[in-house]
N, C-alpha and C. Protein backbone atom coordinates (compact mmCIF):
# COMPACT_ATOMS: atom_id res chain seq x y z
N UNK A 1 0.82 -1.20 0.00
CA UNK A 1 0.00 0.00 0.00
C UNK A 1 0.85 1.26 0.00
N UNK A 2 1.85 1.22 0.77
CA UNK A 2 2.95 2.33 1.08
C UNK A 2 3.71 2.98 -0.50
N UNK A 3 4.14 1.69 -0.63
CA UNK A 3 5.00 2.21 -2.41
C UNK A 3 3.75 2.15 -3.34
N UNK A 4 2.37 1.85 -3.26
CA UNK A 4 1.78 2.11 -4.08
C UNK A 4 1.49 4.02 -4.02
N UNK A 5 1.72 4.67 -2.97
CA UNK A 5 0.91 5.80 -2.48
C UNK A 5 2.33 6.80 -3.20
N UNK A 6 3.20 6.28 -3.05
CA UNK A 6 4.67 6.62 -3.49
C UNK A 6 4.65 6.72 -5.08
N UNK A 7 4.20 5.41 -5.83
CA UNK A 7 4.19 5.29 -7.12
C UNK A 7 2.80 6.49 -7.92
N UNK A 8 1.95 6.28 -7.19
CA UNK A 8 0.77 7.16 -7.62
C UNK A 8 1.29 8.64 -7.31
N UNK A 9 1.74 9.12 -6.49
CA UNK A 9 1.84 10.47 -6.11
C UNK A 9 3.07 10.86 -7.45
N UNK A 10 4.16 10.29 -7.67
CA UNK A 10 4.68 10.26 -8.55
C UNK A 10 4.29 10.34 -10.07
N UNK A 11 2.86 9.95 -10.39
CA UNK A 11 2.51 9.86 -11.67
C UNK A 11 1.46 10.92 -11.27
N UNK A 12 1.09 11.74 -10.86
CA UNK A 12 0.35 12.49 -10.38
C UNK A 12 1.25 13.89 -10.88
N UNK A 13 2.42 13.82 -9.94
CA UNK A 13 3.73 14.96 -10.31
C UNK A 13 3.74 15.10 -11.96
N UNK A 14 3.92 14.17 -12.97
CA UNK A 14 4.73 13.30 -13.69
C UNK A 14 3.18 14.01 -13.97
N UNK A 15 2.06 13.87 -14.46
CA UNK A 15 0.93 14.45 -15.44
C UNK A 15 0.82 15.77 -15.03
N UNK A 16 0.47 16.37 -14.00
CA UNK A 16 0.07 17.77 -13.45
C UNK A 16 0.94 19.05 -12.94
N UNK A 17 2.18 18.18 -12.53
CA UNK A 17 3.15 19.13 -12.08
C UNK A 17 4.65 19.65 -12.79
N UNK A 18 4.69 18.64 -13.84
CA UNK A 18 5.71 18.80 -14.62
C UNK A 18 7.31 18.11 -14.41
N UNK A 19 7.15 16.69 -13.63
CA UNK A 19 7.97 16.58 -13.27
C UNK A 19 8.96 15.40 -14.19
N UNK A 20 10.04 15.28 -14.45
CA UNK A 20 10.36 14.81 -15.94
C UNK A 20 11.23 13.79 -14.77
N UNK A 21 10.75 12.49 -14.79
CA UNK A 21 11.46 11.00 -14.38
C UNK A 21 12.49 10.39 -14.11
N UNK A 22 14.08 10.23 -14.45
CA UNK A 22 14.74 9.73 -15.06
C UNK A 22 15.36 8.67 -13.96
N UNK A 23 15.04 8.41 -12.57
CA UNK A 23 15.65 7.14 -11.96
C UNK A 23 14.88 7.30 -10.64
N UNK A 24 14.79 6.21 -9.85
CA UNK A 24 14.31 6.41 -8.65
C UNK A 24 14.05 4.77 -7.98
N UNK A 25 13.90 4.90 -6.57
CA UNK A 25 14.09 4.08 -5.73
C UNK A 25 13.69 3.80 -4.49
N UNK A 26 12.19 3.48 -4.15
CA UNK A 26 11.46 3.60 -3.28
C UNK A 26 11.97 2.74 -2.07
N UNK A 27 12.94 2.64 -1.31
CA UNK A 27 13.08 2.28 0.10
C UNK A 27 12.37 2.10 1.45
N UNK A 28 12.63 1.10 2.07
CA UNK A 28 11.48 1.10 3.38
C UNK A 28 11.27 2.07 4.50
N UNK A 29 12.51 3.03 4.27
CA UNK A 29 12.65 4.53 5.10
C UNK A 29 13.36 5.66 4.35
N UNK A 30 13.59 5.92 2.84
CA UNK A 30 13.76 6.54 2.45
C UNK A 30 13.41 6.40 0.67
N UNK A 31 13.36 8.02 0.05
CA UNK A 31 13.02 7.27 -1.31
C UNK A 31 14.34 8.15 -1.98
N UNK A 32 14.91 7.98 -2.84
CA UNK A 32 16.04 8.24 -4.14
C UNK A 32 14.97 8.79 -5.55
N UNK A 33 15.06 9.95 -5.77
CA UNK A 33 14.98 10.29 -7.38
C UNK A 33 15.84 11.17 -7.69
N UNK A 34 16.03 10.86 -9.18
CA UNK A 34 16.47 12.36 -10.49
C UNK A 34 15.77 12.07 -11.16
N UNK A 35 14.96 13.85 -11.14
CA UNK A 35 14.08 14.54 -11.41
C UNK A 35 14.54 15.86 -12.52
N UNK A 36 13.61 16.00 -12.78
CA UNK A 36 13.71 17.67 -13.45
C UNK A 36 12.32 18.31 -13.53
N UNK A 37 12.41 19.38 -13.13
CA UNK A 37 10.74 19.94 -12.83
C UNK A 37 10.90 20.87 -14.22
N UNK A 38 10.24 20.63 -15.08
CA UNK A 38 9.73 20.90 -16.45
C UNK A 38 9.78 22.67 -16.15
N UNK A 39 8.80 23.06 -15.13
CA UNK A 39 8.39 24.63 -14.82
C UNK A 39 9.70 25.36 -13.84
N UNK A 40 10.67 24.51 -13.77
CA UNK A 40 12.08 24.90 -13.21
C UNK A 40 11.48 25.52 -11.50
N UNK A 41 10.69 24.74 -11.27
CA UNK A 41 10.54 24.99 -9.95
C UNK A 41 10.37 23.49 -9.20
N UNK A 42 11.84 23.01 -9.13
CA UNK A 42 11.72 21.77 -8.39
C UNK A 42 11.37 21.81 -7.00
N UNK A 43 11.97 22.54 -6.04
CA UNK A 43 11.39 22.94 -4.59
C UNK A 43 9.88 22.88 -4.10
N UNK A 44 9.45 23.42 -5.00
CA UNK A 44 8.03 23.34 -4.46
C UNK A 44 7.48 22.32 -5.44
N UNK A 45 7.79 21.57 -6.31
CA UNK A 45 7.30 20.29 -6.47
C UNK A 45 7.51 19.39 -5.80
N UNK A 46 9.01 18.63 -5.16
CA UNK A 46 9.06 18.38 -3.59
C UNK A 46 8.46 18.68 -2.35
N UNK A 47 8.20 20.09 -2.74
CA UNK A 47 7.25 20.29 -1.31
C UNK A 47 5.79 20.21 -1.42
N UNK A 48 5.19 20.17 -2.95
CA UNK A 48 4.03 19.12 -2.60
C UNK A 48 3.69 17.85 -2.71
N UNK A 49 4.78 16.94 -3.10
CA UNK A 49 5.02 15.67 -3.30
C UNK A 49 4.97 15.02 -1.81
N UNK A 50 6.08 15.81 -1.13
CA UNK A 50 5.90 15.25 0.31
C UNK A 50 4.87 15.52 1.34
N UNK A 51 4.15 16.75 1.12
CA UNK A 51 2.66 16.77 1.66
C UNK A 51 2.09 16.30 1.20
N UNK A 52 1.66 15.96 0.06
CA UNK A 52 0.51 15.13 -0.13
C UNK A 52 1.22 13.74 -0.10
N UNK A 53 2.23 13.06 0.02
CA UNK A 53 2.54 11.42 0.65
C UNK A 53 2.42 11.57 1.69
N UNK A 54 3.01 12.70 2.91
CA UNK A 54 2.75 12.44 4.16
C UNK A 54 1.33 12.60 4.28
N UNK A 55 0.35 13.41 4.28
CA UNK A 55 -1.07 13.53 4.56
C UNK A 55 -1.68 11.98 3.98
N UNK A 56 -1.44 11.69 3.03
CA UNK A 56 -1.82 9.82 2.37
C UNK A 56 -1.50 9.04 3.40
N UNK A 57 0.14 8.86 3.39
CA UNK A 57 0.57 7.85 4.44
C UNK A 57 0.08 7.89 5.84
N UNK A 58 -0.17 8.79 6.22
CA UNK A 58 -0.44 8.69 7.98
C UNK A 58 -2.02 8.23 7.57
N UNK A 59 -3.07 8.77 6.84
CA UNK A 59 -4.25 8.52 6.89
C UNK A 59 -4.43 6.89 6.70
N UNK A 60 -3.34 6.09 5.48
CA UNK A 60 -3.17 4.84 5.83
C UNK A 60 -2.99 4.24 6.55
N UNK A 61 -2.36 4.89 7.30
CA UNK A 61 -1.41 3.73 8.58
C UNK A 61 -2.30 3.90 9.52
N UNK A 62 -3.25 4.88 10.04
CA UNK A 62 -4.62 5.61 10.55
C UNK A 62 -5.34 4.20 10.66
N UNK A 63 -5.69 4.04 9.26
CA UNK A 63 -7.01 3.20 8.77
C UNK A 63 -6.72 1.77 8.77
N UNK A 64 -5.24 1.59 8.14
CA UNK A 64 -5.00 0.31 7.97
C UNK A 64 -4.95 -0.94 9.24
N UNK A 65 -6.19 -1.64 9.73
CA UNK A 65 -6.01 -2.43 10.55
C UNK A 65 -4.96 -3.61 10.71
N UNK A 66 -4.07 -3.80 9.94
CA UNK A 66 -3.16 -4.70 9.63
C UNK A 66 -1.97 -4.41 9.82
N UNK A 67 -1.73 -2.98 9.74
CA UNK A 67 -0.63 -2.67 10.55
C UNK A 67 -0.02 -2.65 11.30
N UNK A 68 0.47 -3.38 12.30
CA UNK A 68 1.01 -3.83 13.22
C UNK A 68 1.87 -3.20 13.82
N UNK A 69 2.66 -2.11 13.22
CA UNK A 69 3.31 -1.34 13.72
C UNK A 69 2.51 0.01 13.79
N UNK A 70 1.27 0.58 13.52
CA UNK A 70 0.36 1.55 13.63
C UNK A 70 0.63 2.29 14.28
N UNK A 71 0.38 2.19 15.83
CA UNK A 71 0.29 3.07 17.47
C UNK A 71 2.08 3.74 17.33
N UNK A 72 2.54 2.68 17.06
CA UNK A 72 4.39 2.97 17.42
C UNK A 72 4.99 3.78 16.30
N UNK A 73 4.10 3.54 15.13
CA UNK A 73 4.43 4.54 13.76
C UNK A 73 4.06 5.83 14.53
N UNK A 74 2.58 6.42 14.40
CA UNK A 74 1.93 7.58 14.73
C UNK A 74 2.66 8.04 15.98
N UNK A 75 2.67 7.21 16.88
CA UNK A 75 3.57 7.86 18.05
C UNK A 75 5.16 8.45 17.76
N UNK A 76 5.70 7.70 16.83
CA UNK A 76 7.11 8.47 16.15
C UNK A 76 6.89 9.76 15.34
N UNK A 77 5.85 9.68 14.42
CA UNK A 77 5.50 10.78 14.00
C UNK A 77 5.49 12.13 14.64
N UNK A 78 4.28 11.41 15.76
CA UNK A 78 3.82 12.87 16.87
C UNK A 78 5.21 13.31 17.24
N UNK A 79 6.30 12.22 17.75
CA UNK A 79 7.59 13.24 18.66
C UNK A 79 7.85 13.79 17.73
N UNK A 80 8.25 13.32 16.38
CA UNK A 80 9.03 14.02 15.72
C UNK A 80 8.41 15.48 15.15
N UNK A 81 6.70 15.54 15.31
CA UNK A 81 6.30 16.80 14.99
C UNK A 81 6.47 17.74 16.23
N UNK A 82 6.51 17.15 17.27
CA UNK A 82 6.98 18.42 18.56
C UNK A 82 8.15 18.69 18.56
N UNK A 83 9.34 18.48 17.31
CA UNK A 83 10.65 18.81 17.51
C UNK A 83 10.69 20.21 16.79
N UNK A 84 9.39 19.93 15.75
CA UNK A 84 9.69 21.22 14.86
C UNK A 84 8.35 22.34 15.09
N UNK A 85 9.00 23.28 15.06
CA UNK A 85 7.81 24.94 15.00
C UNK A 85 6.70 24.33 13.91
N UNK A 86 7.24 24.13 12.74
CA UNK A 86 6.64 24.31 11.82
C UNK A 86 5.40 22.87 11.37
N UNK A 87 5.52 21.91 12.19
CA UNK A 87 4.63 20.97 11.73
C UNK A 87 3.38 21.29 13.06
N UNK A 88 2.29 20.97 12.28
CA UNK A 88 1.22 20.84 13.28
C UNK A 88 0.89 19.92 14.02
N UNK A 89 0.80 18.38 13.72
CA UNK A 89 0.63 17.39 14.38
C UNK A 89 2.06 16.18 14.46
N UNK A 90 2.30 16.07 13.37
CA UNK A 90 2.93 15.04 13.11
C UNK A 90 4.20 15.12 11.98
N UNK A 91 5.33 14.60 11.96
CA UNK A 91 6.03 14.52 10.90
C UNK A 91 6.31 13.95 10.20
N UNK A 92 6.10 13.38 8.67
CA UNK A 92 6.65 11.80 8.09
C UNK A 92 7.85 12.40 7.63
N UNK A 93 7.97 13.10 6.96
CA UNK A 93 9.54 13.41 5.88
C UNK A 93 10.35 14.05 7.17
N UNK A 94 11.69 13.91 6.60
CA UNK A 94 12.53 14.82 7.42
C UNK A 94 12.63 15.98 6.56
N UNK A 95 12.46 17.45 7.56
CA UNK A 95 13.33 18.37 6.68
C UNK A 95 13.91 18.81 5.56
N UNK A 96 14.95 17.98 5.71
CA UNK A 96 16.20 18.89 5.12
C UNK A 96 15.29 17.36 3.60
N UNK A 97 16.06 17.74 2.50
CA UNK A 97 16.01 16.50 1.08
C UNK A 97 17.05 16.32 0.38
N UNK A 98 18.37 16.81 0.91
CA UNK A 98 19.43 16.90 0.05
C UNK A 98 19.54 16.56 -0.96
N UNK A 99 19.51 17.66 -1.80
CA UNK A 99 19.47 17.72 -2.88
C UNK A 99 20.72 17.99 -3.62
N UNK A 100 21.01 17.36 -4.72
CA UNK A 100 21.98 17.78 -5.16
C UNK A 100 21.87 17.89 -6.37
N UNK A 101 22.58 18.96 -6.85
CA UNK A 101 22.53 19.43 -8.41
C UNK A 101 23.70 18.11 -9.57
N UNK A 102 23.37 18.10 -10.62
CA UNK A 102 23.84 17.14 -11.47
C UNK A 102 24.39 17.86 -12.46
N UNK A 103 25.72 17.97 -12.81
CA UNK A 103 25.76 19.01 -13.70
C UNK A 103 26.74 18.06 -14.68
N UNK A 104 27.40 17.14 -14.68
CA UNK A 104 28.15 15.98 -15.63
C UNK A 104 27.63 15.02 -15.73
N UNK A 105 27.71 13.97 -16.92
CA UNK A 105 27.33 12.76 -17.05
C UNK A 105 27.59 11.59 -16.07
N UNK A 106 29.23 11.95 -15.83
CA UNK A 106 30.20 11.12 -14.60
C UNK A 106 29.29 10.77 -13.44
N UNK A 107 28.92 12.45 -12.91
CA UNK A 107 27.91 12.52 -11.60
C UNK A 107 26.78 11.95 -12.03
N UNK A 108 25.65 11.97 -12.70
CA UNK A 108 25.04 11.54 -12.97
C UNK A 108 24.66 10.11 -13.49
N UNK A 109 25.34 9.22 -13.71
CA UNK A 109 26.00 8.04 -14.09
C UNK A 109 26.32 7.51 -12.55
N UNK A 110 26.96 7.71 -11.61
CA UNK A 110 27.61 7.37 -10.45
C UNK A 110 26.53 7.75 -9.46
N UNK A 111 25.30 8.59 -9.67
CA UNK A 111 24.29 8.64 -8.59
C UNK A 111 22.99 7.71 -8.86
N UNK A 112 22.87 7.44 -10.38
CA UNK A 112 22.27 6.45 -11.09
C UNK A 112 22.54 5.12 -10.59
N UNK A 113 23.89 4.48 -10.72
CA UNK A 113 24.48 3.35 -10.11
C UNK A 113 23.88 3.41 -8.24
N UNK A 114 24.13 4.13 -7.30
CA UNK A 114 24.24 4.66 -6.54
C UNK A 114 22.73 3.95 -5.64
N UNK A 115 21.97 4.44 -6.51
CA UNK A 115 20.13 5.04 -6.23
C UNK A 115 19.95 3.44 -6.35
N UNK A 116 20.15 2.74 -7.73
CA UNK A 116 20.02 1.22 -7.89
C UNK A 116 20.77 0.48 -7.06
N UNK A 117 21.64 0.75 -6.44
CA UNK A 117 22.44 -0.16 -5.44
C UNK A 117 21.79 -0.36 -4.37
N UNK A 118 21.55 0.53 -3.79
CA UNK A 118 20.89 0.52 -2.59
C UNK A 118 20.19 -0.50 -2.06
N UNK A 119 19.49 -0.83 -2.75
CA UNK A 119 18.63 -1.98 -2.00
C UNK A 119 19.51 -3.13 -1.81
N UNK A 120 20.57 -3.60 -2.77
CA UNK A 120 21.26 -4.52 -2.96
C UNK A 120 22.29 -4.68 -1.51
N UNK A 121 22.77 -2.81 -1.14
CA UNK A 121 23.86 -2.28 -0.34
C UNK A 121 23.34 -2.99 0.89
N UNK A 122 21.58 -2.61 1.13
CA UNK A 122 20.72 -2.93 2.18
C UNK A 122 20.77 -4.38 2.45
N UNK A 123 20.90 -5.02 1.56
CA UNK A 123 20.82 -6.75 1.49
C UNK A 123 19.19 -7.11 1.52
N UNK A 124 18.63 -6.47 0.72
CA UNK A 124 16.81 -6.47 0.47
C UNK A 124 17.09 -7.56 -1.00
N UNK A 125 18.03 -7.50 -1.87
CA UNK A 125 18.22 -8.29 -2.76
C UNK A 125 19.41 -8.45 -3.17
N UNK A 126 19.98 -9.50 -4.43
CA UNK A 126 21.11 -9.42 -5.16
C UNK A 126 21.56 -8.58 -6.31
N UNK A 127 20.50 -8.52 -6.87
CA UNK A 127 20.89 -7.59 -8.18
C UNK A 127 19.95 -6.59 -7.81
N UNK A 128 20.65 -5.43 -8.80
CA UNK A 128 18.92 -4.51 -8.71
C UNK A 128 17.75 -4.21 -9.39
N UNK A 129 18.07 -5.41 -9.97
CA UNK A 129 16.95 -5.35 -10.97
C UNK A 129 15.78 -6.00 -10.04
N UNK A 130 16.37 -6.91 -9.22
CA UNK A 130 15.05 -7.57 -8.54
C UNK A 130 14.48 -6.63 -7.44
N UNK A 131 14.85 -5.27 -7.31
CA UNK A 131 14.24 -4.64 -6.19
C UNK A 131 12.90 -4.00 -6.99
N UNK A 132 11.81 -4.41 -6.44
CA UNK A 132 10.22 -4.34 -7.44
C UNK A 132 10.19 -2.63 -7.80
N UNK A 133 10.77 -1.73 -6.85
CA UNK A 133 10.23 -0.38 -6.73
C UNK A 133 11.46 0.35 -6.76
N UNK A 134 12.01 0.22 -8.39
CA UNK A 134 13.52 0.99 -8.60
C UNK A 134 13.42 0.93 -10.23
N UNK A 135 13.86 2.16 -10.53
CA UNK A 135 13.99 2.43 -12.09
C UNK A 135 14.98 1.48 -12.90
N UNK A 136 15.75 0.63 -12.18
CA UNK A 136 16.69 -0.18 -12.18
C UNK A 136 15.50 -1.25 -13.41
N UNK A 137 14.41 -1.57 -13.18
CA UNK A 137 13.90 -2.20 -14.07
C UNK A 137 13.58 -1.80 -14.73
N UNK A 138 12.90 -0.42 -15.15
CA UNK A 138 12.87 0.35 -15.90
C UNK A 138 14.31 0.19 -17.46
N UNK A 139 15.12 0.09 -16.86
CA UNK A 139 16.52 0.15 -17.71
C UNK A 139 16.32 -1.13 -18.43
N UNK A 140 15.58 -2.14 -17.63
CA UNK A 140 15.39 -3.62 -18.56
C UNK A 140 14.47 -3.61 -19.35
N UNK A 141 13.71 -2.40 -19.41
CA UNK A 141 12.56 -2.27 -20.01
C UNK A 141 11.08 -2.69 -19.63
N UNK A 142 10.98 -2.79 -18.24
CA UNK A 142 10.01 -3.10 -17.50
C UNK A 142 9.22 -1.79 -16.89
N UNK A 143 8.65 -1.73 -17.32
CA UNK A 143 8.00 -0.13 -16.67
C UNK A 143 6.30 -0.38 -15.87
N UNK A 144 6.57 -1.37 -15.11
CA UNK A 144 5.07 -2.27 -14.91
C UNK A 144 4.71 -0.97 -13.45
N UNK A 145 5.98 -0.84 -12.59
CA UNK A 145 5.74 0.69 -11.64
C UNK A 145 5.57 1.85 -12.23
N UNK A 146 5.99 2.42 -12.56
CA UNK A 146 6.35 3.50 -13.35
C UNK A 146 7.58 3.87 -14.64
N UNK A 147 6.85 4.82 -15.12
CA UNK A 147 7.63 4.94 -16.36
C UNK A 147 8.70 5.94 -16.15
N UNK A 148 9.64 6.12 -16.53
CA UNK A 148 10.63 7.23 -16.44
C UNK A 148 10.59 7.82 -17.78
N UNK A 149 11.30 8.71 -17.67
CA UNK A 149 11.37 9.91 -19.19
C UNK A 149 12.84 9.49 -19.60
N UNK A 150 12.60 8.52 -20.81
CA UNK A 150 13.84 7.92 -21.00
C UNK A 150 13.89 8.10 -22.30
N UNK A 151 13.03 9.18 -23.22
CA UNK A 151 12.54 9.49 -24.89
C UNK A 151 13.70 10.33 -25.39
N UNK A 152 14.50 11.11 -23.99
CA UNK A 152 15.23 12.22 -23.84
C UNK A 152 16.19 11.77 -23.71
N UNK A 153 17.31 12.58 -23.33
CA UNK A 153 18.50 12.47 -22.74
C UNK A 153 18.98 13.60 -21.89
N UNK A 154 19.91 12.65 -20.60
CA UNK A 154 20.07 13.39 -19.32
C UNK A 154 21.11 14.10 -19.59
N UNK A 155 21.51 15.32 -20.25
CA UNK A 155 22.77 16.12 -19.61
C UNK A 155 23.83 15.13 -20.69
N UNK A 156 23.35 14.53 -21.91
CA UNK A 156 23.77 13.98 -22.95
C UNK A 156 24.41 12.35 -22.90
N UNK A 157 23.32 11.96 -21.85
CA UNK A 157 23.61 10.08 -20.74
C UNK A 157 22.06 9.50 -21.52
N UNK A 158 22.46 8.76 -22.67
CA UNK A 158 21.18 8.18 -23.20
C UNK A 158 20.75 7.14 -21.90
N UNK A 159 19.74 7.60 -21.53
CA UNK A 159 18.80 6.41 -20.62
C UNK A 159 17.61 5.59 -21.49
């Protein structure tokens, strides 16, 4: 349900907000993309990407009777929203999103590798192609999650 709310909010960006695809990597506590916001306002496409997943996700984890970790989720949330001025109840994202700008193929190529490793780094799988919720399959030509903007080229890195 979680990476589905992840995958939808993403194709949501990706029709309405302008957000152009090119790798990504949904993790069990963090997510990995490169992006390009079409309207050159990536910031606040992040910043409604992550309000509207956090407002989704908590209302899931809310509802979802199967959750097992529920009470102990929402209760992490709540501390972590009394750490900050700025949240009202609760916090899912952290802060800060470090972001980093891509300005060579090299970098871009090596954060690509990077984003697909991960799960592998995690020991969630062996290759990365088998991690279900990573652009990593995408590259095999599997686009059954989502599609990336691969018609283009990144900074002159045929994907």
């Amino acid at each position: 349900k979680y990476y589905d709310i992840l995958a939808n909010s993403i194709k949501y960006c990706r029709k309405e907000k302008g957000m152009e695809l090119y790798c990504y990597c949904f993790m069990p506590n963090h997510v990995h993309f490169i992006f390009r916001s079409s309207n050159n306002q990536p910031m606040e496409l992040l910043r409604d990407f992550k309000r509207h997943t956090a407002t989704t996700m908590i209302e899931t984890i809310q509802n979802n009777p199967q959750e097992s970790r529920r009470e102990w989720l929402l209760w992490m949330f709540e501390k972590a929203g009394k750490k900050n001025a700025t949240v009202q109840k609760r916090q899912f994202w952290q802060q800060h999103n470090k972001p980093i700008e891509l300005w060579t193929d090299k970098v871009i190529q090596q954060k690509i590798e990077y984003i697909h490793n991960n799960p592998v780094q995690s020991g969630f799988v062996t290759e990365p192609i088998d991690w279900k919720y990573s652009s990593a399959r995408n590259y095999q030509d599997d686009h059954t999650i989502l599609k990336i903007d691969s018609d283009g080229c990144l900074f002159g890195l045929k994907i």
